[in-house]
Protein backbone atom coordinates (compact mmCIF):
# COMPACT_ATOMS: atom_id res chain seq x y z
CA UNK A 1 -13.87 3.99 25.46
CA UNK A 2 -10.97 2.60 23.43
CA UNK A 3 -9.20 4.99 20.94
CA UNK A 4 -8.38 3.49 17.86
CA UNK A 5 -4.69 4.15 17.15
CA UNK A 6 -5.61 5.59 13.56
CA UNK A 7 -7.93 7.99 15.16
CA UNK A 8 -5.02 8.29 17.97
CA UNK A 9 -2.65 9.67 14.76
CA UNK A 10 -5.62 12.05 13.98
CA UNK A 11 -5.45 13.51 16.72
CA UNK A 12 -1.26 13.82 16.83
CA UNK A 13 -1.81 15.63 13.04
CA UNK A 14 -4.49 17.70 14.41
CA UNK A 15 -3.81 18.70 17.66
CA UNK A 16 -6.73 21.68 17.90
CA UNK A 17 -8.90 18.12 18.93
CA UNK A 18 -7.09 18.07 22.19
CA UNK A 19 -8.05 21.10 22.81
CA UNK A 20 -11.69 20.87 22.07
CA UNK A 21 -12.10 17.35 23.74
CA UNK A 22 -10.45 18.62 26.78
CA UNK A 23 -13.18 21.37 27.23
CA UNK A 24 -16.16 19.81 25.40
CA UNK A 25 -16.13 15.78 25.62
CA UNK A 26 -19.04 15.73 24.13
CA UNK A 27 -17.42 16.31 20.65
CA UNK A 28 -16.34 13.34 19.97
CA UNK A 29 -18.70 12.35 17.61
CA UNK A 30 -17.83 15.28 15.60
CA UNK A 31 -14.43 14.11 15.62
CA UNK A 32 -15.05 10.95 14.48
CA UNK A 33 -17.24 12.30 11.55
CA UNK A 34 -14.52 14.49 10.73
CA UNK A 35 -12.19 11.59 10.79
CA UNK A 36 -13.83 9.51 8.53
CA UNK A 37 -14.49 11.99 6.18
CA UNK A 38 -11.26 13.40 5.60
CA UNK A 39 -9.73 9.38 5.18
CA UNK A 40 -12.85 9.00 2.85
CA UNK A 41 -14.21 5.96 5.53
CA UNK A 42 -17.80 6.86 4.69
CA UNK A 43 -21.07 5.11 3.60
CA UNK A 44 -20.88 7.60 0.30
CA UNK A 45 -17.08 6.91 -0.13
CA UNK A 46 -17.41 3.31 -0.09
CA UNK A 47 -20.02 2.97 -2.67
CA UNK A 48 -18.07 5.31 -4.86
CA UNK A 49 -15.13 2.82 -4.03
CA UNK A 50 -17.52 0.29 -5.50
CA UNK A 51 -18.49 2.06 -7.96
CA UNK A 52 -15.00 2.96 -9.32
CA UNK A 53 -13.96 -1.54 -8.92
CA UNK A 54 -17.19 -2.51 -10.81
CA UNK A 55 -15.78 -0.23 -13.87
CA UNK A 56 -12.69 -1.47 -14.11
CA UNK A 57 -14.10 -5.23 -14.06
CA UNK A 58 -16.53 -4.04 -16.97
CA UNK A 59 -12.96 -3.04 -18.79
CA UNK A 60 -11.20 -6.45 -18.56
CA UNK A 61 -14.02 -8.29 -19.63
């Protein structure tokens, strides 16, 4: 599986994940989860990203 460099940075600023992937593989997933939540890439984030552009529209009009 290809790494993704952001999630290759991730790992650089958090280097515990090396440690953890190297004796459980199977983590991963909880990596990623933890990835996308701390760089707000989730479902909730985005609709609250959403959210927060359809306000500011309603202000200019």
């Amino acid at each position: 599986m290809m790494i993704d460099e952001d999630i290759r940075m991730y790992l650089r600023l958090h280097p515990k994940w090396y440690l953890i992937l190297s004796r459980y593989p199977q983590e991963f997933p909880t990596l990623l989860e933890e990835y996308r939540v701390e760089n707000k890439l989730t479902m909730a984030d985005r609709i609250e990203k959403i959210g927060t552009m359809l306000q500011m529209l309603e202000v200019l009009l």
